[in-house]
C-alpha atoms as a PDB file:
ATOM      1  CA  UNK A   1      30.844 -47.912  27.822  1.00  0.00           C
ATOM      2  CA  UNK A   2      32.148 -46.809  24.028  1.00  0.00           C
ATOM      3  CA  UNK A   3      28.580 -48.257  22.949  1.00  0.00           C
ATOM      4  CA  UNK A   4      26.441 -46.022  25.265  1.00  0.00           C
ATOM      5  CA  UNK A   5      28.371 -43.068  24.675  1.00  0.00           C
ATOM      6  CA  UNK A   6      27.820 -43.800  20.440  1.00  0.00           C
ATOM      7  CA  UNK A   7      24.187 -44.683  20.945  1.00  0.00           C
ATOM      8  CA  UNK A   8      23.495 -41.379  22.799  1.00  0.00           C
ATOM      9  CA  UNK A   9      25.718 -39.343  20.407  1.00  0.00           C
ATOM     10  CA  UNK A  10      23.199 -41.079  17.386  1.00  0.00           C
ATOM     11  CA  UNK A  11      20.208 -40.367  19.947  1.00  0.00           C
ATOM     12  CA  UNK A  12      21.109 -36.716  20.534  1.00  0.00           C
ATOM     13  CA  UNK A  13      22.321 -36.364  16.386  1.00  0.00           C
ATOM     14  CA  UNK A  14      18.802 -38.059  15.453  1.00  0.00           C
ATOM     15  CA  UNK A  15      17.560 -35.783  17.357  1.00  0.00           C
ATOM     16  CA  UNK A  16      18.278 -32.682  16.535  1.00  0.00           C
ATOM     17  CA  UNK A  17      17.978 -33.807  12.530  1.00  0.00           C
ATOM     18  CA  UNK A  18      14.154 -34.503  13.734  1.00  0.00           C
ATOM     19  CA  UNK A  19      13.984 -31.158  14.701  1.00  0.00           C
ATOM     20  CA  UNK A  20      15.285 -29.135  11.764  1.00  0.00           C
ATOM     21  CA  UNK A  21      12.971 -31.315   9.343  1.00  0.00           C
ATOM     22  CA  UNK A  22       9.512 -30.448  11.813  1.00  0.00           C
ATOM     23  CA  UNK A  23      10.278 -26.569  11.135  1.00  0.00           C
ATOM     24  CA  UNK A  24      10.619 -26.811   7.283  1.00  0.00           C
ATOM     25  CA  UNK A  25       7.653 -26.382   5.617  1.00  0.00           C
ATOM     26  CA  UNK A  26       6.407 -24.961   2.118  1.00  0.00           C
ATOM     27  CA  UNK A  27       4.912 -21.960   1.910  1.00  0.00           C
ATOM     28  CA  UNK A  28       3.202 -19.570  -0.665  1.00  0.00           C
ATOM     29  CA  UNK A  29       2.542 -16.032  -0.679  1.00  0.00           C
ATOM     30  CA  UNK A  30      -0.246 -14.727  -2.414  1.00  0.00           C
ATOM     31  CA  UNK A  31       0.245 -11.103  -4.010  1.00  0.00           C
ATOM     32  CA  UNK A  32      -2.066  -8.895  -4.984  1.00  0.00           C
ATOM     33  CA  UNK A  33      -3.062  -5.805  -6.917  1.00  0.00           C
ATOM     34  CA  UNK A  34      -5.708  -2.703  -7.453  1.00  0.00           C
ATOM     35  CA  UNK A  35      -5.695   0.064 -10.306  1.00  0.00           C
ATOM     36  CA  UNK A  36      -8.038   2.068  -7.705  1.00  0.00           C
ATOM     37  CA  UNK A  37     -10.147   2.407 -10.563  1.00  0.00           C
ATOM     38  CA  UNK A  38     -13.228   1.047  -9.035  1.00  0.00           C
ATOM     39  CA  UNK A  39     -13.029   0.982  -4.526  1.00  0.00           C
ATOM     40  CA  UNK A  40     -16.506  -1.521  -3.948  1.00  0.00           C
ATOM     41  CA  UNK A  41     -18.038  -0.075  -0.753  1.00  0.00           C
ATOM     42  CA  UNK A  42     -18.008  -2.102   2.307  1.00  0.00           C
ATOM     43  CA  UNK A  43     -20.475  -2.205   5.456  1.00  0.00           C
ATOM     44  CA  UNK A  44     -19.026   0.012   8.315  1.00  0.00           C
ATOM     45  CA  UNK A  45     -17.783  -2.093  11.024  1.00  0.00           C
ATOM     46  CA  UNK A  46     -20.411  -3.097  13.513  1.00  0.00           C
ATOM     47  CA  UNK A  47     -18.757  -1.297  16.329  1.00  0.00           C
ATOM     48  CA  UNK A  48     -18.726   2.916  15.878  1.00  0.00           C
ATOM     49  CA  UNK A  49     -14.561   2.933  15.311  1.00  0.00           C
ATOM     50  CA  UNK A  50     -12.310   6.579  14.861  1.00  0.00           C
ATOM     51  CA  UNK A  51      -9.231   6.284  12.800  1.00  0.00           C
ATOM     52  CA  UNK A  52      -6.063   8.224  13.481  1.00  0.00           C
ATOM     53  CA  UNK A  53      -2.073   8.195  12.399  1.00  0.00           C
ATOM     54  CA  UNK A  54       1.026   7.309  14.514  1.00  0.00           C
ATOM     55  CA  UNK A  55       3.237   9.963  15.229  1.00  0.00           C
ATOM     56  CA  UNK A  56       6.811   9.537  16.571  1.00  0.00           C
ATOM     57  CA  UNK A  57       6.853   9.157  20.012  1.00  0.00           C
ATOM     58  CA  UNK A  58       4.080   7.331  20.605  1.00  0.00           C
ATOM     59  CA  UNK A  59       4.772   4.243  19.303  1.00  0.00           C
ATOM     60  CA  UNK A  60       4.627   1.964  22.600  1.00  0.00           C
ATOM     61  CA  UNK A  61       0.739   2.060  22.110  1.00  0.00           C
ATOM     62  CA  UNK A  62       1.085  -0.288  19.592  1.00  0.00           C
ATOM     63  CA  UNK A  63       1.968  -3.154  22.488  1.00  0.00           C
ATOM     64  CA  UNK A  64      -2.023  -2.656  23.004  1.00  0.00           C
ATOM     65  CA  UNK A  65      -2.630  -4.531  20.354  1.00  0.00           C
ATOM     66  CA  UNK A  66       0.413  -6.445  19.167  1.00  0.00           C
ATOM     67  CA  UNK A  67       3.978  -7.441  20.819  1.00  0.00           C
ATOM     68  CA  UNK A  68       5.647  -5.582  17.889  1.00  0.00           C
ATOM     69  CA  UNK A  69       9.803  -4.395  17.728  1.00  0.00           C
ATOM     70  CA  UNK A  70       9.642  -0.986  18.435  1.00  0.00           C
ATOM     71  CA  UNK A  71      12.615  -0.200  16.521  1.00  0.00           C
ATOM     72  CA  UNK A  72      11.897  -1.331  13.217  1.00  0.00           C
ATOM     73  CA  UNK A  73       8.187   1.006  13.997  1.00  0.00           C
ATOM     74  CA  UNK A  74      10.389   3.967  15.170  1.00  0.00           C
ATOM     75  CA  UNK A  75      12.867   3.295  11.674  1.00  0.00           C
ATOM     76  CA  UNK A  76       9.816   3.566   9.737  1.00  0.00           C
ATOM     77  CA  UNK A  77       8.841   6.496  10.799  1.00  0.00           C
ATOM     78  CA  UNK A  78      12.064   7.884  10.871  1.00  0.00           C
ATOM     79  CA  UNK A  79      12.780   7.449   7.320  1.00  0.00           C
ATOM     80  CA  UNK A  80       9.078   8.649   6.908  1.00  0.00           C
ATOM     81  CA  UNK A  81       8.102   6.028   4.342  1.00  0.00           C
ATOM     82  CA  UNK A  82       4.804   4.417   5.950  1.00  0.00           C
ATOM     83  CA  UNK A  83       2.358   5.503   7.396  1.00  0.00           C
ATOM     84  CA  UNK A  84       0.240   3.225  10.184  1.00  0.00           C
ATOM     85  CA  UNK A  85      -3.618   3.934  10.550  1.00  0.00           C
ATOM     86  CA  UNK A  86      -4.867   3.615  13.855  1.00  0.00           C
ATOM     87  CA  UNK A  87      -8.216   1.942  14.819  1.00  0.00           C
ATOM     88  CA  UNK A  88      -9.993   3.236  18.167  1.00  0.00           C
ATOM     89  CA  UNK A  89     -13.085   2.282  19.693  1.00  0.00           C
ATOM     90  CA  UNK A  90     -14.192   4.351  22.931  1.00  0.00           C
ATOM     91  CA  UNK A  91     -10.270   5.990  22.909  1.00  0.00           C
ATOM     92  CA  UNK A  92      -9.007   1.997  22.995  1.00  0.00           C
ATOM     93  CA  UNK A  93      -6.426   1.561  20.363  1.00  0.00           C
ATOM     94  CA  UNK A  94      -8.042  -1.634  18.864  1.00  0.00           C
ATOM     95  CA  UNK A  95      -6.415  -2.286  15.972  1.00  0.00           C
ATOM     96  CA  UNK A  96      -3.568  -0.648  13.604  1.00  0.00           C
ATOM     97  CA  UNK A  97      -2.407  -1.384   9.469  1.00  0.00           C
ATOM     98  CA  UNK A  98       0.807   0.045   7.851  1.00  0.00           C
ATOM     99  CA  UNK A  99       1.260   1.512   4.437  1.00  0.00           C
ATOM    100  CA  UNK A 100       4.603   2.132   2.645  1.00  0.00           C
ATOM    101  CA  UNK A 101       4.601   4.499  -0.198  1.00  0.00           C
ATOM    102  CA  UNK A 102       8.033   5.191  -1.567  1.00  0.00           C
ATOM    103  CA  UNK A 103      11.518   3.221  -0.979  1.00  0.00           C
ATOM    104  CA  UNK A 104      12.057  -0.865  -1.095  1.00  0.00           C
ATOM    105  CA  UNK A 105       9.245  -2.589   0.902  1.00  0.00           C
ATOM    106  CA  UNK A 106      11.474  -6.103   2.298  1.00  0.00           C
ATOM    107  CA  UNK A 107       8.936  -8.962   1.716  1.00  0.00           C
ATOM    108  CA  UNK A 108      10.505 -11.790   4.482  1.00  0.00           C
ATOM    109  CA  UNK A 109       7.848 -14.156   3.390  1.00  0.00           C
ATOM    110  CA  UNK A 110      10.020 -14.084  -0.051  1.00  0.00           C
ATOM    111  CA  UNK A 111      13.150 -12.874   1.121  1.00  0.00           C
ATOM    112  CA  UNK A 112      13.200  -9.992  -1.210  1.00  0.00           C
ATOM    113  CA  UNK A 113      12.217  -6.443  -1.346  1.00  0.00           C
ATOM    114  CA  UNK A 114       9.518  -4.872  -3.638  1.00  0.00           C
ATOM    115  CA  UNK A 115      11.262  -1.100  -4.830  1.00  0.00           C
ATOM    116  CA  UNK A 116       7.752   1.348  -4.922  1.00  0.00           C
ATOM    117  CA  UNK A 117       7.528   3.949  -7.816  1.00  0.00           C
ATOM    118  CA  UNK A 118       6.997   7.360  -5.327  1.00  0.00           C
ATOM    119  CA  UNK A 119       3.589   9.164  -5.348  1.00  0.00           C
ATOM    120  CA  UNK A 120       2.068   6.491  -8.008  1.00  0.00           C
ATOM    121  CA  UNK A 121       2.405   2.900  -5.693  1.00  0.00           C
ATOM    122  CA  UNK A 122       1.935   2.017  -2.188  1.00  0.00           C
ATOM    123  CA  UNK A 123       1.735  -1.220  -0.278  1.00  0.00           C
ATOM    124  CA  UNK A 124      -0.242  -2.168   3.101  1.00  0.00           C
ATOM    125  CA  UNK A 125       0.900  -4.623   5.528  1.00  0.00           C
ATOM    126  CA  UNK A 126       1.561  -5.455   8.886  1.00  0.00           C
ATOM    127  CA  UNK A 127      -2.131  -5.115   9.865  1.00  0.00           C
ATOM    128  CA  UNK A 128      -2.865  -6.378  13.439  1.00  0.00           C
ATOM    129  CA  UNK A 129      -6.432  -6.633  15.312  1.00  0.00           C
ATOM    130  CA  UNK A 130      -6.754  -7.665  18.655  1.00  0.00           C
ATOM    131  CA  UNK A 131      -8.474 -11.046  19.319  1.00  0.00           C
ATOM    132  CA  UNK A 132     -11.770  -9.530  21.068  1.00  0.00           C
ATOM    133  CA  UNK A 133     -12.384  -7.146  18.149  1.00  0.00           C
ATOM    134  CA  UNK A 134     -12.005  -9.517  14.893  1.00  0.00           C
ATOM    135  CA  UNK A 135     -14.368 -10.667  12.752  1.00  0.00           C
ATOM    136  CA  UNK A 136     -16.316  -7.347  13.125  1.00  0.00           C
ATOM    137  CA  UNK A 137     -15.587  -5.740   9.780  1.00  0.00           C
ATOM    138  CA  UNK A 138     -12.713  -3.646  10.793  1.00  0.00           C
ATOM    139  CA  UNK A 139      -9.932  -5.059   8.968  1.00  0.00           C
ATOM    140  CA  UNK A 140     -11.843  -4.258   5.569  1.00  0.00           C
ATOM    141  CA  UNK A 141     -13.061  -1.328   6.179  1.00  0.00           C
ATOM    142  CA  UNK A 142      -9.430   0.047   7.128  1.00  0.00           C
ATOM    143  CA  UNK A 143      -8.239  -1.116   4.175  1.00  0.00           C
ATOM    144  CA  UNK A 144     -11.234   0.550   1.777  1.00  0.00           C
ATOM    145  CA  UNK A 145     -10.412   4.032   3.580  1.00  0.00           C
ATOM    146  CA  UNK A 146      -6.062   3.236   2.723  1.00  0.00           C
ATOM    147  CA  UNK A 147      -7.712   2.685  -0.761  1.00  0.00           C
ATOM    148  CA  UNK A 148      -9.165   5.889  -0.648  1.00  0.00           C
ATOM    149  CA  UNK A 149      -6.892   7.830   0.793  1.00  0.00           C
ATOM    150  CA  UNK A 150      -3.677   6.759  -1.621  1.00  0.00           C
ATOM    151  CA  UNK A 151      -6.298   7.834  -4.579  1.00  0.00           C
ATOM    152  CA  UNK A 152      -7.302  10.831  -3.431  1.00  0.00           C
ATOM    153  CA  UNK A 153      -3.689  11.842  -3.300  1.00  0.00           C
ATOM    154  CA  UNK A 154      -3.023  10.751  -6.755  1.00  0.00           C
ATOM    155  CA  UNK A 155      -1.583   7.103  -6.646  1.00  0.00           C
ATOM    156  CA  UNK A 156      -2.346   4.666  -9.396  1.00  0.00           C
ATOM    157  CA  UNK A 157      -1.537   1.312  -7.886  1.00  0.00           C
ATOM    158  CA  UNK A 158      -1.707  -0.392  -4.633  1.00  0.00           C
ATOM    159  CA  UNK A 159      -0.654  -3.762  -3.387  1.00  0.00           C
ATOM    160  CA  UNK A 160      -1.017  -6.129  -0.778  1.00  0.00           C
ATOM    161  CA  UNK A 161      -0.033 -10.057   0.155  1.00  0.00           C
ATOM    162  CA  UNK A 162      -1.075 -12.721   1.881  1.00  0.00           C
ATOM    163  CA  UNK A 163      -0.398 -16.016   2.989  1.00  0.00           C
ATOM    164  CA  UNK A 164      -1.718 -18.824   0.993  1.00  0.00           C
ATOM    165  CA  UNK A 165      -3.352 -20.326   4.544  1.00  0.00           C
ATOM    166  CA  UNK A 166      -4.774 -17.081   5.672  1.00  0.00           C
ATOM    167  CA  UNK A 167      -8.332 -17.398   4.143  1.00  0.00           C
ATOM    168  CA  UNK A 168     -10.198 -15.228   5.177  1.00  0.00           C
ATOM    169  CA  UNK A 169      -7.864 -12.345   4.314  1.00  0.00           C
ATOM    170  CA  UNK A 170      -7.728 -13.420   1.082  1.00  0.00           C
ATOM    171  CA  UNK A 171     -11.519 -12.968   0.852  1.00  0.00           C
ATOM    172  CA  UNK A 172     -11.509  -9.849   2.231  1.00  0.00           C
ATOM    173  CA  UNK A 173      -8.816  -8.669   0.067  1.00  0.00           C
ATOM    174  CA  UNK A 174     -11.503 -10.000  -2.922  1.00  0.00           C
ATOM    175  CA  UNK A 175     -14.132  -8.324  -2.125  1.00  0.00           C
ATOM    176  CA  UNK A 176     -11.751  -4.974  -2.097  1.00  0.00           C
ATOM    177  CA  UNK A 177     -11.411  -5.629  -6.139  1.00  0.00           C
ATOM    178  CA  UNK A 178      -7.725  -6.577  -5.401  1.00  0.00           C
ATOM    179  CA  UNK A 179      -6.635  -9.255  -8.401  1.00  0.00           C
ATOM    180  CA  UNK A 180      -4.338 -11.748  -7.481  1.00  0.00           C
ATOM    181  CA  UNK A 181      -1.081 -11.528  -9.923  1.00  0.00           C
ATOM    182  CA  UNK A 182       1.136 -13.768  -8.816  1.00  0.00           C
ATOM    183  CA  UNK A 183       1.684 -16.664  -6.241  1.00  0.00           C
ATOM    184  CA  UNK A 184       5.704 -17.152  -4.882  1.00  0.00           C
ATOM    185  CA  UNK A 185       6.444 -20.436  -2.988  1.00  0.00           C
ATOM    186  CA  UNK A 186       9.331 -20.820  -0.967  1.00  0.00           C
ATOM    187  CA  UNK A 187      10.569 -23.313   1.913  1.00  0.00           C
ATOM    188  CA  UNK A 188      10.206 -22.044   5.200  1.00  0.00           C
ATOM    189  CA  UNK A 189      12.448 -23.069   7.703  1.00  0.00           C
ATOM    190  CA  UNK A 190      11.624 -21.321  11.440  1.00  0.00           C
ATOM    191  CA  UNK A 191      11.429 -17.661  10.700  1.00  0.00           C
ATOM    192  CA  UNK A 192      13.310 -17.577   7.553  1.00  0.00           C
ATOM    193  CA  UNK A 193      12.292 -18.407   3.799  1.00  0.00           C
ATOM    194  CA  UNK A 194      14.165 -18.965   0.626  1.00  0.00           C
ATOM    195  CA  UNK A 195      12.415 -19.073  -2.773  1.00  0.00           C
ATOM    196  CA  UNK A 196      12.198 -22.078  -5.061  1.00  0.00           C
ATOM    197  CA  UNK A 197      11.912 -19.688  -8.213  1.00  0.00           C
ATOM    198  CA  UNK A 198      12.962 -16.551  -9.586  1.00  0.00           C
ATOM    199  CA  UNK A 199      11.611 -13.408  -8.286  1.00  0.00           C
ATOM    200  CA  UNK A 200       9.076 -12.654 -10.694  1.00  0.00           C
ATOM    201  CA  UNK A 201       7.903  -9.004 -10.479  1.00  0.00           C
ATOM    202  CA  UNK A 202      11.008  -7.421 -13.141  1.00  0.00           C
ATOM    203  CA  UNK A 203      13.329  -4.631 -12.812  1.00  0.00           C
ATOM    204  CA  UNK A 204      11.459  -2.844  -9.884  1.00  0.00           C
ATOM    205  CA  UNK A 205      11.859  -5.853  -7.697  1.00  0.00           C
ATOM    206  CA  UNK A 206      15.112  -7.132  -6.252  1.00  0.00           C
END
């Protein structure tokens, strides 16, 4: 009886050892840059799109598109930091992108926040298209119009980042003129990720 009760105490300890090991993985975030010096033009999505803003209040809309928390959206807006650029075809909220532009921008592909120098940097994340709508242009051409919005209102430097297995963002993100800077690998285990180096970005980064 002591036996069985051992062996299935080893089973059930093997076990769950097997199952920490299958979520760690290594992963590598690529970041990116753009002086705004020189926005390429890109080919207007092949679908006739409208862009808009989110506005407090109406921030359940974005569950057409994406299962997002609602309060970290309604924090963001509340400490008025980012902005989120709607994408509508035929009043159907298809698709939406965020941009911060002042405060610390928490990174939890690298466990660390990025602080942004107000009215000269921004950052865009978080962008989300649904499934039926990719691979129609739209996620690029949001981006260009971020690009030329934030330099039209005087910014200097925008950023962006990526994951190292997310190719054909990073293409997109090429043909934008974004440079690449810097690459940060960390272990990922689950949803969290702790870095294998130093943070790399300076005093501006924590």
């Amino acid at each position: 009886m002591k036996l069985k009760v051992l062996a299935y105490r080893m089973y059930r300890w093997f076990y769950k050892i097997t199952k920490i090991i299958s979520k760690i993985r290594l992963h590598h975030e690529y970041f990116y840059f753009h002086d705004l010096k020189n926005i390429p033009p890109v080919k207007s999505p092949k679908i006739e799109i409208e862009i808009r803003h989110l506005f407090e209040g109406d921030e359940k809309i974005l569950h057409q598109v994406w299962p997002i928390d609602l309060i970290k959206v309604k924090k963001r807006l509340n400490l008025a930091h980012s902005v989120c650029y709607l994408t509508y075809f035929q009043d159907e909220l298809i698709a939406y992108q965020w941009v911060q532009f002042k405060g610390a921008h928490y990174i939890q592909q690298a466990n660390k926040s990025i602080f942004l120098k107000e009215k000269e940097e921004f950052i865009i994340y978080h962008a989300r298209v649904k499934k039926e709508f990719q691979s129609l242009g739209i996620n690029k051409y949001i981006k260009q119009v971020i690009l030329q919005d934030f330099y039209s209102k005087g910014f200097t430097n925008g950023f962006i980042y990526t994951s190292s297995e997310n190719i054909a963002n990073q293409k997109g993100i090429d043909k934008l003129g974004f440079k690449r800077y810097i690459i940060v690998p960390s272990i990922q285990i689950g949803s969290k990720f702790y870095q294998l180096k130093k943070w790399p970005f300076g005093d501006d980064i924590k």
